[in-house]
Protein backbone atom coordinates (compact mmCIF):
# COMPACT_ATOMS: atom_id res chain seq x y z
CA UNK A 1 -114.98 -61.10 -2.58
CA UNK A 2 -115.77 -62.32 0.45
CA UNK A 3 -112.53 -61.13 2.23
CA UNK A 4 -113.17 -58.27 1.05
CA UNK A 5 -117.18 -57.73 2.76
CA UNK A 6 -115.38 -58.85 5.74
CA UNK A 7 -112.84 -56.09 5.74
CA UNK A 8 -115.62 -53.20 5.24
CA UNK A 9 -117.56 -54.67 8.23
CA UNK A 10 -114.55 -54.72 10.60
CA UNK A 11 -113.91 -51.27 8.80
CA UNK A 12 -117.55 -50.14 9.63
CA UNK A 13 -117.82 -51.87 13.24
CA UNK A 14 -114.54 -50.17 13.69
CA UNK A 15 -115.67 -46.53 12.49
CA UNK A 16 -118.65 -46.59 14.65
CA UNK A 17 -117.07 -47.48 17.82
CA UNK A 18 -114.79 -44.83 17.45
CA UNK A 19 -117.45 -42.46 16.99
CA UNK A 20 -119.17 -43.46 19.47
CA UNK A 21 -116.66 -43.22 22.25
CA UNK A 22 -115.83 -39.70 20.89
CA UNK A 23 -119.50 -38.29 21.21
CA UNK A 24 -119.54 -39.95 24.98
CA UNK A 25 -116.13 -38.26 25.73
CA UNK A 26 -117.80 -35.02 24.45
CA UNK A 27 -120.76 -34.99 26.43
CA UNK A 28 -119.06 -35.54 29.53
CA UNK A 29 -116.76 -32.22 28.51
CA UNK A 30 -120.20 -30.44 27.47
CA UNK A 31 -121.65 -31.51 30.79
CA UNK A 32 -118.65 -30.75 32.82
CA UNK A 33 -118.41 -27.21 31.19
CA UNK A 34 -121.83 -26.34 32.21
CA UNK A 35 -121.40 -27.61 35.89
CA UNK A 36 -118.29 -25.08 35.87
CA UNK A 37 -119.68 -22.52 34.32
CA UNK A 38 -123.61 -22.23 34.87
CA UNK A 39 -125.05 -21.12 38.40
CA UNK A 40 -126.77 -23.53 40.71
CA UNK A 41 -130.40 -22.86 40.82
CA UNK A 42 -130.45 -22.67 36.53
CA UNK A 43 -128.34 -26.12 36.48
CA UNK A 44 -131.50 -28.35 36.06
CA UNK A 45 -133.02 -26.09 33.72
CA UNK A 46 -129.61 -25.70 31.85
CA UNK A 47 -129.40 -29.66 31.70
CA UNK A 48 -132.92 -30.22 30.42
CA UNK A 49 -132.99 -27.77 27.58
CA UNK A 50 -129.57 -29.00 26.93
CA UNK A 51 -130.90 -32.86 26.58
CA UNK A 52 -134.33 -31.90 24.98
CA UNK A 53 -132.29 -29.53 21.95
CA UNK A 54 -129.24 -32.21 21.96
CA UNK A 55 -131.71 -35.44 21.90
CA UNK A 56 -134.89 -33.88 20.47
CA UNK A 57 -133.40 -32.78 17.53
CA UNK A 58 -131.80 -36.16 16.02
CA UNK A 59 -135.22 -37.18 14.59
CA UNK A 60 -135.66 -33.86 12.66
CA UNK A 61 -132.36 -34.00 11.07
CA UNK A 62 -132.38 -37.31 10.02
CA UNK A 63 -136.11 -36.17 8.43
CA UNK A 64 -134.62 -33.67 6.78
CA UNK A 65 -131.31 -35.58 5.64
CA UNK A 66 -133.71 -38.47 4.38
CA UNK A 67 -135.93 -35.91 2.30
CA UNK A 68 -132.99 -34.65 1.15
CA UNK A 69 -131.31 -38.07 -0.16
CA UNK A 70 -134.62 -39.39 -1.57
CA UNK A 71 -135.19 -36.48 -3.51
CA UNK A 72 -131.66 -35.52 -4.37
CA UNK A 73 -129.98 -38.58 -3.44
CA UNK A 74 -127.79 -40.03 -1.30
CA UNK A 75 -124.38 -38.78 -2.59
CA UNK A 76 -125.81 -35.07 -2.76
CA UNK A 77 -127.12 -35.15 1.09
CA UNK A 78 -123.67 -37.19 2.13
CA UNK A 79 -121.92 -34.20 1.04
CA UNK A 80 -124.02 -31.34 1.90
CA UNK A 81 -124.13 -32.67 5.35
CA UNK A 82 -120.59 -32.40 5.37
CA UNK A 83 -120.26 -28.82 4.18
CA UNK A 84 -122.99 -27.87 6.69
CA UNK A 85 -120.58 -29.56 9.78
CA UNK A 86 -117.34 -27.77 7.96
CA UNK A 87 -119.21 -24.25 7.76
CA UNK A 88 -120.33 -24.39 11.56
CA UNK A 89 -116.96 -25.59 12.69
CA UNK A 90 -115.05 -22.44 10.49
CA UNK A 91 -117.90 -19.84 12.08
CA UNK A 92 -116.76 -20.87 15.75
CA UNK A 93 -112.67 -20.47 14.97
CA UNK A 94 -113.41 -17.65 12.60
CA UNK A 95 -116.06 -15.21 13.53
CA UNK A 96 -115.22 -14.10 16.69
CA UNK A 97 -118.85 -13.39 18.26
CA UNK A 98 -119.37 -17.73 18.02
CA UNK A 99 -116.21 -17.87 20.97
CA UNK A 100 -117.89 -16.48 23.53
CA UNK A 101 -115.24 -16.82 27.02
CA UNK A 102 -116.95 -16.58 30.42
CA UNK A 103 -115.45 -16.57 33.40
CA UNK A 104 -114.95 -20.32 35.37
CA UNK A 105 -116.21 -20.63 38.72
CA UNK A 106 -119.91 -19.32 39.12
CA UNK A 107 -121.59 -20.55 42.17
């Protein structure tokens, strides 16, 4: 039993790292992309609404996922979450108004 708690811990430690380093990797591609493609004097602006929506909005979510799994429970909001991350991800390869291609190289 015990071999086994150890295996879902270096499962879990493993999982988050991962995760982690993938959501740093993708900020520095969001970031770079608006460098690239944003003009100069609305790159501070761009930045901080970028930040305050990114940042700002973890605490709401997790209010609303935790709302969710103590009234529903936690199976019901696990998977929910998921469909809502599947349905946004199929709306930008599918409906062609979410790809939106600008030109590279404002200044």
């Amino acid at each position: 039993m015990l071999s086994r708690a150890n295996s879902i811990v270096a499962l879990t430690i493993g999982a988050n790292l991962s995760v982690g380093i993938a959501m740093k990797i993708l900020l520095v591609v969001r970031i770079a992309l608006c460098h690239a493609l944003v003009p100069k004097p609305l790159m501070g602006r761009l930045i901080g609404a970028f930040f305050m929506f990114n940042d700002g909005l973890y605490p709401v979510a997790a209010l609303a996922f935790g709302a969710l799994a103590e009234g529903a429970g936690f199976p019901l909001a696990w998977s929910a979450a998921g469909w809502i991350c599947l349905a946004g991800g199929a709306a930008f390869v599918f409906l062609p108004q979410f790809r939106y291609r600008p030109s590279i190289g404002h200044d």
